[in-house]
C-alpha atoms as a PDB file:
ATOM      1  CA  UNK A   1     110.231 105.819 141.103  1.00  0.00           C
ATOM      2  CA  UNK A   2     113.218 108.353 141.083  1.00  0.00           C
ATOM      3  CA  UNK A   3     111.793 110.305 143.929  1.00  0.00           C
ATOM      4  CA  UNK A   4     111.266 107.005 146.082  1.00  0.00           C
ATOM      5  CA  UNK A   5     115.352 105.998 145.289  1.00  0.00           C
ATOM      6  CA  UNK A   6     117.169 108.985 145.488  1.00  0.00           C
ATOM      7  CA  UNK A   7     117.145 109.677 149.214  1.00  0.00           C
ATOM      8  CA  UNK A   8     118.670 106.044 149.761  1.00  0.00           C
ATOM      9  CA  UNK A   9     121.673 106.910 147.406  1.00  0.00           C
ATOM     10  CA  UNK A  10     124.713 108.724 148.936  1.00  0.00           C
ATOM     11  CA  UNK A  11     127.897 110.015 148.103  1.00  0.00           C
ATOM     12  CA  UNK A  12     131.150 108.310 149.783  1.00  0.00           C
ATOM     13  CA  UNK A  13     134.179 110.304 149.578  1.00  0.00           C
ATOM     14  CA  UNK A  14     138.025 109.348 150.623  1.00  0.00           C
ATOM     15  CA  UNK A  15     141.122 111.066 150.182  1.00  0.00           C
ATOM     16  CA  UNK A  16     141.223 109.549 146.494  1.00  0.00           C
ATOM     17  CA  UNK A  17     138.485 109.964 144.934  1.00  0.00           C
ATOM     18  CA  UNK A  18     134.905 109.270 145.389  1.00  0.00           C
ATOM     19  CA  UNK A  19     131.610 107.203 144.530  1.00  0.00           C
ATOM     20  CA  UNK A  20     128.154 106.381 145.729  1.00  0.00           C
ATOM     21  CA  UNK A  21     126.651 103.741 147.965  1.00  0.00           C
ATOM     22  CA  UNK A  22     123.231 102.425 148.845  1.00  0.00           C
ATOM     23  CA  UNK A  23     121.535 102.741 152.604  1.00  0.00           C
ATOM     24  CA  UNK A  24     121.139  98.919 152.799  1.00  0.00           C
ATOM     25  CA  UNK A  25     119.059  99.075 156.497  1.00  0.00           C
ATOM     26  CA  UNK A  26     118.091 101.434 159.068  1.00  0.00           C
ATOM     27  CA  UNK A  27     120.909 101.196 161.281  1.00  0.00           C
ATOM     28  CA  UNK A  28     123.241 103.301 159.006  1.00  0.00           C
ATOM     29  CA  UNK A  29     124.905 100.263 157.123  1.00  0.00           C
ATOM     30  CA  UNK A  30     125.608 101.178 153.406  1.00  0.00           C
ATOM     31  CA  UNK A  31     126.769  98.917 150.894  1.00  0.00           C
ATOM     32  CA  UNK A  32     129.085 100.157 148.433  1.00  0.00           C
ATOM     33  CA  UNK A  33     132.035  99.144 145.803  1.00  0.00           C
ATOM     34  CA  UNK A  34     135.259  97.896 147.293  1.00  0.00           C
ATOM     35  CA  UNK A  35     136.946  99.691 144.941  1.00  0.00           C
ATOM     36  CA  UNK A  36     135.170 102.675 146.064  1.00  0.00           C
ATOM     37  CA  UNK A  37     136.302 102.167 149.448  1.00  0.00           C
ATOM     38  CA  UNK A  38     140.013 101.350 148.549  1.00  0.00           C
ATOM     39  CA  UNK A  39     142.689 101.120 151.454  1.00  0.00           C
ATOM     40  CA  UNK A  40     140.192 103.903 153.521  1.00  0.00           C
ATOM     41  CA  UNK A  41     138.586 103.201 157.184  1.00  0.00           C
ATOM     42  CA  UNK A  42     137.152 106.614 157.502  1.00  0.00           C
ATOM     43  CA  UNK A  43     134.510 108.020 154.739  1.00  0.00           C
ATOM     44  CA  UNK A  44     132.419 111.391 154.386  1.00  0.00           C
ATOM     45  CA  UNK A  45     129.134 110.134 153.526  1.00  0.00           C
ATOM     46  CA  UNK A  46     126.683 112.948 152.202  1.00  0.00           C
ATOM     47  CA  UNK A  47     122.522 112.127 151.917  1.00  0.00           C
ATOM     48  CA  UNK A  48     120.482 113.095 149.246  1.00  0.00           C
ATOM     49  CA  UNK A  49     119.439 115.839 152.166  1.00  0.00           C
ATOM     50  CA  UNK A  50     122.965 117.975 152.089  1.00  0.00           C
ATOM     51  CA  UNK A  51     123.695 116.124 155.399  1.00  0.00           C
ATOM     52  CA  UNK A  52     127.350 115.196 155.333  1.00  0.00           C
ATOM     53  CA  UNK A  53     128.752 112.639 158.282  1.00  0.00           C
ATOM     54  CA  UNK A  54     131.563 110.303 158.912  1.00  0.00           C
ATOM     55  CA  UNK A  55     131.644 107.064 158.228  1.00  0.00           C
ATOM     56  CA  UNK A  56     133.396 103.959 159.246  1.00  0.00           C
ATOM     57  CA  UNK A  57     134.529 100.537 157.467  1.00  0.00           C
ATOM     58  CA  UNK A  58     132.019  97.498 158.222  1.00  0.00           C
ATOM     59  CA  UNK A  59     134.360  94.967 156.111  1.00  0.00           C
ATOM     60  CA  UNK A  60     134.766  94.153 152.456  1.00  0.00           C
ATOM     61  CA  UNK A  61     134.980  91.663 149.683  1.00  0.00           C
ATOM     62  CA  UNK A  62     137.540  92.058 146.785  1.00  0.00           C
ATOM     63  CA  UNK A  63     136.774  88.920 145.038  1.00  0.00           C
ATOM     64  CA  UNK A  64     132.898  90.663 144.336  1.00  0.00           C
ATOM     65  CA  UNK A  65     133.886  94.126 144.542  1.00  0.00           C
ATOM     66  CA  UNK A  66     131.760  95.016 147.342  1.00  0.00           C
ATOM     67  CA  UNK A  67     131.471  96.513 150.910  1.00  0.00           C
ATOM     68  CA  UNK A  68     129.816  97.801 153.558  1.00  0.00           C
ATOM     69  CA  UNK A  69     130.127 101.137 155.838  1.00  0.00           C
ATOM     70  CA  UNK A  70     128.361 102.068 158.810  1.00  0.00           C
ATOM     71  CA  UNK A  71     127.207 106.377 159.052  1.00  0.00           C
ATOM     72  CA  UNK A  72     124.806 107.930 161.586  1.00  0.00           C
ATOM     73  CA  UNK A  73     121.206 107.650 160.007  1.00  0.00           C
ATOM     74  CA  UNK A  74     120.042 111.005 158.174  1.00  0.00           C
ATOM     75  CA  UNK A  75     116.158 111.913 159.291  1.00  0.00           C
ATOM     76  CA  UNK A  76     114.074 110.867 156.670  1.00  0.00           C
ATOM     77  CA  UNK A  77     116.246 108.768 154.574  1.00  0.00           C
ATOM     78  CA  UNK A  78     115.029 105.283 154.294  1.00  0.00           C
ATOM     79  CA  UNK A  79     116.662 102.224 153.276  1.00  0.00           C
ATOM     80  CA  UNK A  80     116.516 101.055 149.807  1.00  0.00           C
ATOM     81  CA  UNK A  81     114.591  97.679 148.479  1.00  0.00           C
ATOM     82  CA  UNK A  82     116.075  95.634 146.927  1.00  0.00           C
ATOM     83  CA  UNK A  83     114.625  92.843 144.542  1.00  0.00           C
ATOM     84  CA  UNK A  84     114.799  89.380 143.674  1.00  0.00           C
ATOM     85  CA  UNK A  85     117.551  89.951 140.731  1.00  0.00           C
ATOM     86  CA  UNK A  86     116.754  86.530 139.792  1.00  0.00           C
ATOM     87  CA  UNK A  87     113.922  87.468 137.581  1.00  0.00           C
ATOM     88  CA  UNK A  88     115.570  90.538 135.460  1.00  0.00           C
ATOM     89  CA  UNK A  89     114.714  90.059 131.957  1.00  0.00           C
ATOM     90  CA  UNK A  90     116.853  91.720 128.580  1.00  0.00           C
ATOM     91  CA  UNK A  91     114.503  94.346 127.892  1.00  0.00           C
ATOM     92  CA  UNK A  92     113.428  95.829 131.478  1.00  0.00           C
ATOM     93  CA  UNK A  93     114.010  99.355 131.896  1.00  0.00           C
ATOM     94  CA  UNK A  94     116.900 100.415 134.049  1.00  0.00           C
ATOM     95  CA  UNK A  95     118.098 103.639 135.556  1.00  0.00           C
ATOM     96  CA  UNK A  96     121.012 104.023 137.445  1.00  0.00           C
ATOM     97  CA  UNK A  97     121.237 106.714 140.146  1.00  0.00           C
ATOM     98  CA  UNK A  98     124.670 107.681 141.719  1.00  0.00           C
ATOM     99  CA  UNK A  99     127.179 110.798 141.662  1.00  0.00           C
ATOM    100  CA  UNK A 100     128.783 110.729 138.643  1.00  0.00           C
ATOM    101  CA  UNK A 101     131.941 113.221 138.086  1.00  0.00           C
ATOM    102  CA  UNK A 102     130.500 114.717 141.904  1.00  0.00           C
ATOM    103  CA  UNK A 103     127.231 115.353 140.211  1.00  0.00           C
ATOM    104  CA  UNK A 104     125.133 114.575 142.813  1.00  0.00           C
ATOM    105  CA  UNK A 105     121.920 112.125 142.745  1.00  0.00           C
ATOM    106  CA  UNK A 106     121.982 112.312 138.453  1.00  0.00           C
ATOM    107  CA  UNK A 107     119.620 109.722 137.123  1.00  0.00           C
ATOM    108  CA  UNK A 108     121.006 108.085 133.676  1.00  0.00           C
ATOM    109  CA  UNK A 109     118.308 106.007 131.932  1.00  0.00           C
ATOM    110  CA  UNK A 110     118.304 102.843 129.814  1.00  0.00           C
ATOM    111  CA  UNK A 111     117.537  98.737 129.691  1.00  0.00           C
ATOM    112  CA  UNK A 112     119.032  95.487 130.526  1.00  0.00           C
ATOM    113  CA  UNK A 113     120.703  94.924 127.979  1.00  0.00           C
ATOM    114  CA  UNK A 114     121.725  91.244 128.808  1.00  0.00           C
ATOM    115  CA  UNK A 115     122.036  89.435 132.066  1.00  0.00           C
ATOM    116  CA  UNK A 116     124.888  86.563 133.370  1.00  0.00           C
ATOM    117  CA  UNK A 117     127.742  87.798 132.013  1.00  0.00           C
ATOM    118  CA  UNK A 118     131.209  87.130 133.262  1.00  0.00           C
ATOM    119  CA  UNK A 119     133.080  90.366 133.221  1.00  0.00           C
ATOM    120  CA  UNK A 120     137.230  90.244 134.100  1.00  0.00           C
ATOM    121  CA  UNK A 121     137.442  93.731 136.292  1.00  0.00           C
ATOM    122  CA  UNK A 122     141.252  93.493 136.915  1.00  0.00           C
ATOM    123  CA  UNK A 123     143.874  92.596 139.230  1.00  0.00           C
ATOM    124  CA  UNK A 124     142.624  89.114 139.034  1.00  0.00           C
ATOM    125  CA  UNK A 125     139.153  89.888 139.734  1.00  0.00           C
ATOM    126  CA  UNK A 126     136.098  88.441 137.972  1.00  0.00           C
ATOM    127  CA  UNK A 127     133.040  89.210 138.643  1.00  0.00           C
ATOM    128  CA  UNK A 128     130.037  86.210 137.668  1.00  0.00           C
ATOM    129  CA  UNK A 129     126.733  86.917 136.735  1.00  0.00           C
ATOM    130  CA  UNK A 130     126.853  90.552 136.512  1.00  0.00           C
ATOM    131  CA  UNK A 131     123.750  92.458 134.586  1.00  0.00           C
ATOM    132  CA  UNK A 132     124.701  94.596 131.304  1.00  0.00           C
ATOM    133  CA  UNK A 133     122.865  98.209 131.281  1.00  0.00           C
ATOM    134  CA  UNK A 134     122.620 100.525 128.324  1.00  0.00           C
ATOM    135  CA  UNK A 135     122.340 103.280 131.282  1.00  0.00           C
ATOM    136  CA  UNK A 136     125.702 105.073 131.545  1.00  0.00           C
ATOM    137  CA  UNK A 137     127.715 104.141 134.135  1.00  0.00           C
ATOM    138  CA  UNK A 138     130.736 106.691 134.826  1.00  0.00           C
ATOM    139  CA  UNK A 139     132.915 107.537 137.422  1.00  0.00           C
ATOM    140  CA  UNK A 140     131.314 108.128 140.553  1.00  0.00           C
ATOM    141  CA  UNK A 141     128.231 105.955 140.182  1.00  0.00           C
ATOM    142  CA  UNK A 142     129.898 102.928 141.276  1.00  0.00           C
ATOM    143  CA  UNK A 143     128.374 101.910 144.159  1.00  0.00           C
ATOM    144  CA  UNK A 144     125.298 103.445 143.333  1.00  0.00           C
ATOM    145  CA  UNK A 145     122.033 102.260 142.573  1.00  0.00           C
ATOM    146  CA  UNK A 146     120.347 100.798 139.462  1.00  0.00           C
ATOM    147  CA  UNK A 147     116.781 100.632 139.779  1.00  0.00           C
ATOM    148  CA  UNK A 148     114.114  99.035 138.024  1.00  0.00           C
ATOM    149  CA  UNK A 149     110.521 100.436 137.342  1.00  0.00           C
ATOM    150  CA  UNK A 150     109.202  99.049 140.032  1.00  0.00           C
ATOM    151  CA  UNK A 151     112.001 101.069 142.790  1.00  0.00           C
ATOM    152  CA  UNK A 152     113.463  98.058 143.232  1.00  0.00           C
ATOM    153  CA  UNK A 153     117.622  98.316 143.465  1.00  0.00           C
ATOM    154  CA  UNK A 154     118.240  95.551 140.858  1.00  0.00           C
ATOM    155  CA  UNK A 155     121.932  95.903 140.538  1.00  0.00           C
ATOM    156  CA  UNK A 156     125.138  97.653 142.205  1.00  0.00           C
ATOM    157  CA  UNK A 157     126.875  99.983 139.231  1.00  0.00           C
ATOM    158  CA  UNK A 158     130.377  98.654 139.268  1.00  0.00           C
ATOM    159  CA  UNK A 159     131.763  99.493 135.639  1.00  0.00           C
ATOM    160  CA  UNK A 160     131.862 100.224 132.314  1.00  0.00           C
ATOM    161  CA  UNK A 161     133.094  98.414 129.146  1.00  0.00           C
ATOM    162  CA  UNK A 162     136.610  99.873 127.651  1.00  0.00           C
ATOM    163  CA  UNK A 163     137.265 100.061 123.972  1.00  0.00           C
ATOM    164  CA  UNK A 164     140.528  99.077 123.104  1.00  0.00           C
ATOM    165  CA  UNK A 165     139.728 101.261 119.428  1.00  0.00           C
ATOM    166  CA  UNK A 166     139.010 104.348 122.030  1.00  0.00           C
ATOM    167  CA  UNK A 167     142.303 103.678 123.722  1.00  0.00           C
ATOM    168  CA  UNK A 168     140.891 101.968 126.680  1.00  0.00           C
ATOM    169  CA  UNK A 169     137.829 104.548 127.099  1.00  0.00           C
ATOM    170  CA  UNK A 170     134.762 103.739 128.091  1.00  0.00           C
ATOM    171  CA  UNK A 171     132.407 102.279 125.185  1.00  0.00           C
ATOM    172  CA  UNK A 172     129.637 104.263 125.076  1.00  0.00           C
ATOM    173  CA  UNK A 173     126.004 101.807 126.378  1.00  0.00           C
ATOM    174  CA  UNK A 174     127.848  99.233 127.793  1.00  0.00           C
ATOM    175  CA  UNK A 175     127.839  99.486 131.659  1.00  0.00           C
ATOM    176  CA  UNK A 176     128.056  96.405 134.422  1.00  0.00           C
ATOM    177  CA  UNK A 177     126.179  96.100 137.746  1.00  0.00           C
ATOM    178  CA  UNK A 178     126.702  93.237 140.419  1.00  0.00           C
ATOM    179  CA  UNK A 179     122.811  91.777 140.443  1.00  0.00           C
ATOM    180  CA  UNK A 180     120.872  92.983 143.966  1.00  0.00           C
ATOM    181  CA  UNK A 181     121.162  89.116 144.818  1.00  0.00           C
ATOM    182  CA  UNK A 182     124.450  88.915 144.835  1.00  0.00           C
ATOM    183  CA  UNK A 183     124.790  92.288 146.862  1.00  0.00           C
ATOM    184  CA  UNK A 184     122.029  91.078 149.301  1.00  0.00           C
ATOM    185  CA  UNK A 185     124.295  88.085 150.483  1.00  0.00           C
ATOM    186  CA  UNK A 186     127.213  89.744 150.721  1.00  0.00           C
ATOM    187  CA  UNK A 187     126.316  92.753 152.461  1.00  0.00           C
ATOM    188  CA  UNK A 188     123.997  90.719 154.742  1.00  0.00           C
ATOM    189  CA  UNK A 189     127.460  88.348 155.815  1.00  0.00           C
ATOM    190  CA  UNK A 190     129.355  91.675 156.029  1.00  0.00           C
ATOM    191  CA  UNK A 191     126.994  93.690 158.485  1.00  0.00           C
ATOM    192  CA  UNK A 192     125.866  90.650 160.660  1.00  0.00           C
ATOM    193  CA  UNK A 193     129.730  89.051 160.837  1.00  0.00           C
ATOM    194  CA  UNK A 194     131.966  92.145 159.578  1.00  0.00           C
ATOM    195  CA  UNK A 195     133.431  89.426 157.029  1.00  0.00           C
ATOM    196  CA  UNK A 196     132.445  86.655 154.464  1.00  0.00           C
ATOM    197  CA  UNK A 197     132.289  83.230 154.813  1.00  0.00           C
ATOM    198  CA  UNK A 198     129.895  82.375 152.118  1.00  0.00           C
ATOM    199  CA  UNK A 199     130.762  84.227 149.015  1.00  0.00           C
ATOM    200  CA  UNK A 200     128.542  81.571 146.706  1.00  0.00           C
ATOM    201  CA  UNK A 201     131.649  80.731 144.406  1.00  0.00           C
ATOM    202  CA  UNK A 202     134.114  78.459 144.624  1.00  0.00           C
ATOM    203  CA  UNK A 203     138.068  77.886 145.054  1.00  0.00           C
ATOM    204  CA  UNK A 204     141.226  75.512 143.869  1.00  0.00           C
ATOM    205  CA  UNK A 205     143.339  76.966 147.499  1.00  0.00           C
ATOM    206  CA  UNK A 206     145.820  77.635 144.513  1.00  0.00           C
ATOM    207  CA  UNK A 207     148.205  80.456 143.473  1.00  0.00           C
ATOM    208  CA  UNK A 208     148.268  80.516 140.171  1.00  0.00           C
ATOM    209  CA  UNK A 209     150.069  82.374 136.627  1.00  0.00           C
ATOM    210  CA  UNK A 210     149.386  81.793 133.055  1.00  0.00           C
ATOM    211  CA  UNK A 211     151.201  79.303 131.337  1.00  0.00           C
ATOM    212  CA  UNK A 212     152.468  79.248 127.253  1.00  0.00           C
ATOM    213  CA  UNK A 213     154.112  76.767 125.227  1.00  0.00           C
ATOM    214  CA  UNK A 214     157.171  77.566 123.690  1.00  0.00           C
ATOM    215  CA  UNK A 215     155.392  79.671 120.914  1.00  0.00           C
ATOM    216  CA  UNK A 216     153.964  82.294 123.853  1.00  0.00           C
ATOM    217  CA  UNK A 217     150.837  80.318 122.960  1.00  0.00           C
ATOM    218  CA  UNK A 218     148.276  79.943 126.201  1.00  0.00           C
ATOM    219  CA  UNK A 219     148.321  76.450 127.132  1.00  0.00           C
ATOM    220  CA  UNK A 220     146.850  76.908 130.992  1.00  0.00           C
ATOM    221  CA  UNK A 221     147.314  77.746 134.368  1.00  0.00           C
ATOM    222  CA  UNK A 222     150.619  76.562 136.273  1.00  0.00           C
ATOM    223  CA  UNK A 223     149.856  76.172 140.122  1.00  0.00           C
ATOM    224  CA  UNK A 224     152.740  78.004 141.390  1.00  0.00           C
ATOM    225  CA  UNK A 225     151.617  77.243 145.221  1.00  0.00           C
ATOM    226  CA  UNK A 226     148.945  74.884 146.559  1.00  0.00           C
ATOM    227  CA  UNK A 227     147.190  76.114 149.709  1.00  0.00           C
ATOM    228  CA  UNK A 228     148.187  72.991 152.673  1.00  0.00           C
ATOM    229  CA  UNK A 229     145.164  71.121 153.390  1.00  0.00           C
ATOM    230  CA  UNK A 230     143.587  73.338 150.533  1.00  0.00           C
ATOM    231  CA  UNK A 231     141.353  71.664 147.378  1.00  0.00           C
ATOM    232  CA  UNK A 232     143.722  71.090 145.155  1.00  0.00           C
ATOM    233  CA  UNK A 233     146.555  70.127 147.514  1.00  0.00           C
ATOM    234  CA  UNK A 234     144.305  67.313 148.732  1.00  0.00           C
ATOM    235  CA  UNK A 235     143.618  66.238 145.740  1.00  0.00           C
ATOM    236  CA  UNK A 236     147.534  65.368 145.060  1.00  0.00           C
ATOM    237  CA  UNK A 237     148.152  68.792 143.089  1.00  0.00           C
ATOM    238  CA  UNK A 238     151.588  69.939 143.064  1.00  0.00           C
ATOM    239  CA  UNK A 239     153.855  73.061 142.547  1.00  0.00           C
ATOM    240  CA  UNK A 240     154.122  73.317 138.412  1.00  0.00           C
ATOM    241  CA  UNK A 241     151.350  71.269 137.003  1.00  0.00           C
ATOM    242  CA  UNK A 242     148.749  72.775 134.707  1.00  0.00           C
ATOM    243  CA  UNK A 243     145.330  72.924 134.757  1.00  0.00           C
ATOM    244  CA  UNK A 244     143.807  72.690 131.399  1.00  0.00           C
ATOM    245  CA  UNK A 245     139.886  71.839 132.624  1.00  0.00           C
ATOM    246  CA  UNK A 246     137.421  72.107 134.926  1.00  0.00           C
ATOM    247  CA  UNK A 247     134.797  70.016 134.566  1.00  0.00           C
ATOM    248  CA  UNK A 248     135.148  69.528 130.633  1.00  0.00           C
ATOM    249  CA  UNK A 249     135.955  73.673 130.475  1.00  0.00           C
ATOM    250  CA  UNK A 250     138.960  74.829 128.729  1.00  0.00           C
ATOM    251  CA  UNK A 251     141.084  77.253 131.412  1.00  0.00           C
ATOM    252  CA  UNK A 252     143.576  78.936 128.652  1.00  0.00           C
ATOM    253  CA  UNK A 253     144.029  81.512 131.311  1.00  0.00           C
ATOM    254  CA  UNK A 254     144.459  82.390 134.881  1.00  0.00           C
ATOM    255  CA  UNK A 255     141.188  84.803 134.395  1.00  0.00           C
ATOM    256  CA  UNK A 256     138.981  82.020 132.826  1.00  0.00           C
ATOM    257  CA  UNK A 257     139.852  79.813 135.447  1.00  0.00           C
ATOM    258  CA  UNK A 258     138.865  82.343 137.792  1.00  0.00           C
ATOM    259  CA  UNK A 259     135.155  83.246 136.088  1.00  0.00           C
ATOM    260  CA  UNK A 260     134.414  79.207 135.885  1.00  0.00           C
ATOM    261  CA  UNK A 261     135.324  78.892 139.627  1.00  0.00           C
ATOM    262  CA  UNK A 262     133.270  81.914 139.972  1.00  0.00           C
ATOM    263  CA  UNK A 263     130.268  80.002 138.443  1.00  0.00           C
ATOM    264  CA  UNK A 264     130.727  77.262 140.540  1.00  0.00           C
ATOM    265  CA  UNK A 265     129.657  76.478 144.281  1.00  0.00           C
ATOM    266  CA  UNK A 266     131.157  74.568 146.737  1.00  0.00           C
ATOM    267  CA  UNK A 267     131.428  70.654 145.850  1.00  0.00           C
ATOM    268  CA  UNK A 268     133.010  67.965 143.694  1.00  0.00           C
ATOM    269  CA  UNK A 269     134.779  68.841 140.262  1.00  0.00           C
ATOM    270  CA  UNK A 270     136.592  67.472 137.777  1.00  0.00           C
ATOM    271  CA  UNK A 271     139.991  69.133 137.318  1.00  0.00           C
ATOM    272  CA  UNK A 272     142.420  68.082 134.339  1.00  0.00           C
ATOM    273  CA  UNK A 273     146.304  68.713 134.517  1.00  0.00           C
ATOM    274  CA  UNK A 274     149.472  68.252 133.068  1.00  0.00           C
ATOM    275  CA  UNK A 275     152.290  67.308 134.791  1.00  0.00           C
ATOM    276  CA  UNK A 276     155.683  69.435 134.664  1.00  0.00           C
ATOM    277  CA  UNK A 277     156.940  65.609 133.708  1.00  0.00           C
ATOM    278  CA  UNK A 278     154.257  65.851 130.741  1.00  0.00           C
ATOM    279  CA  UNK A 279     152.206  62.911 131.697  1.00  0.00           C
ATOM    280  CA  UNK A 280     148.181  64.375 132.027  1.00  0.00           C
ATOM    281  CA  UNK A 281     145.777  63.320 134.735  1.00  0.00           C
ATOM    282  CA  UNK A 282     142.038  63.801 135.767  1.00  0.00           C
ATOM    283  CA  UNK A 283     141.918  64.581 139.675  1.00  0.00           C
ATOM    284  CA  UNK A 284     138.541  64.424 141.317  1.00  0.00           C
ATOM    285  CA  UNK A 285     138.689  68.153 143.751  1.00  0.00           C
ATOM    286  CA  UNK A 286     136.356  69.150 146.345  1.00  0.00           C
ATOM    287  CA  UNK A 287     136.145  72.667 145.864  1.00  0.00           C
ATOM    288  CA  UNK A 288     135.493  74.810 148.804  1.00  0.00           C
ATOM    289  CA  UNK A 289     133.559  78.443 149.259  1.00  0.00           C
ATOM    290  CA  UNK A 290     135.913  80.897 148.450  1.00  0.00           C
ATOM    291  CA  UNK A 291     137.156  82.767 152.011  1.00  0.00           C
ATOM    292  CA  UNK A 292     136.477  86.296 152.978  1.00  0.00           C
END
């Protein structure tokens, strides 16, 4: 299984830093992190053969942390498969397979360890219905590739728990991978239309901040700006009120409110707020697919 996954794994290096990507067909398109790609156009991808080329930016997707570049083809690399994530189960064995610290094609080993989670990566991105891996995930296999038994790419290496008693550092078991679904209909949008416009979650057309009562308590989110002809401007949602629910959810916080609307598809939803007046009202929204 290792030998038949390896050659579609390369490394992707920029001028800060570097990670791994997958050969996703047989035109040279590889999908990788967006954070592995950061604000670069250009890339040095190296195969599992030693052969190093350029590469160039296909287009990419923050709000999944994912994109695509396109490198010349390497002789006798082949494109990975990937399966129908759909049908993981806690318990499968998973390896992932990636550059980690530069090490090239290293194979860590380990299980699902749960799948569906909601994991807040940062800068106001959450990622839905990512699979948990006991495999270690470090710097440098994001991007990568983590495989089931079968060969099968199951899931896109993407990050690793912190542990706020480690100071922030990584908690040892605990990785996250975007499921091979979720990859598969991203990087499918991004090679055939070089952008997104079905990213399978949904959006408010709001800018939005945390709001606390008077205590510091978290009582919300405060829609700072809504989007013109947007969701929630439609639905008669102003500058300052608060959302407190979607759909009977509590949304304490600006990053729950983004992991239900990540759960959530295009289509009608029930969206409580409070007014900056006080008064509270339920508002019927018609969510839309969030843009690439």
């Amino acid at each position: 299984m290792v030998n038949k996954v390896r050659s579609s794994v390369v490394e992707i290096s920029t001028s800060s830093g570097l990670g791994s990507g997958v050969v996703f067909d047989a035109q040279g398109d590889i999908v990788t992190n967006d954070h592995v790609v950061g604000t670069a156009t250009q890339f040095q991808v190296t195969y599992f053969t030693g052969q190093t080329v350029t590469g160039s930016l296909v287009g990419a997707y923050p709000a999944d942390d994912l994109a695509v570049i396109k490198a010349a083809p390497s002789n006798g690399v082949t494109p990975a498969t990937f399966a129908d994530s759909t049908k993981l189960q806690i318990g499968d064995i998973a390896l992932a397979i990636g550059n980690p610290l530069g090490l090239a094609s290293s194979v860590t080993e380990g299980i699902v360890s749960f799948v569906g989670r909601t994991v807040p990566e940062g800068n106001g991105v959450v990622l839905p219905d990512v699979v948990q891996t006991s495999a270690d995930i470090n710097p440098g296999n994001s991007g990568g590739a983590l495989v089931g038994i079968d060969g099968q790419v199951i899931g896109i290496p993407t990050l690793a728990a912190s542990d706020p008693q480690l100071g922030g550092g990584a908690a040892p078991g605990i990785g996250f991978a975007l499921p091979s679904d979720v990859a598969k209909l991203i990087a499918g949008q991004l090679v055939s239309q070089g952008k997104v416009t079905n990213g399978g979650r949904a959006t408010l057309g709001i800018t939005g901040a945390n709001s606390v009562t008077q205590s510091g308590q978290p009582d919300g989110v405060i829609v700072r700006a809504a989007q013109p002809g947007g969701p929630a401007a439609n639905a008669g949602m102003q500058t300052g009120d608060v959302i407190v629910q979607i759909n009977g959810q509590q949304t304490p916080s600006l990053s729950v409110l983004h992991g239900i609307l990540a759960g959530l598809s295009a289509g009608s939803a029930s969206v409580s707020i409070v007014h900056a007046n006080g008064s509270q009202q339920t508002v019927q929204v018609s969510l839309t697919n969030l843009p690439g």
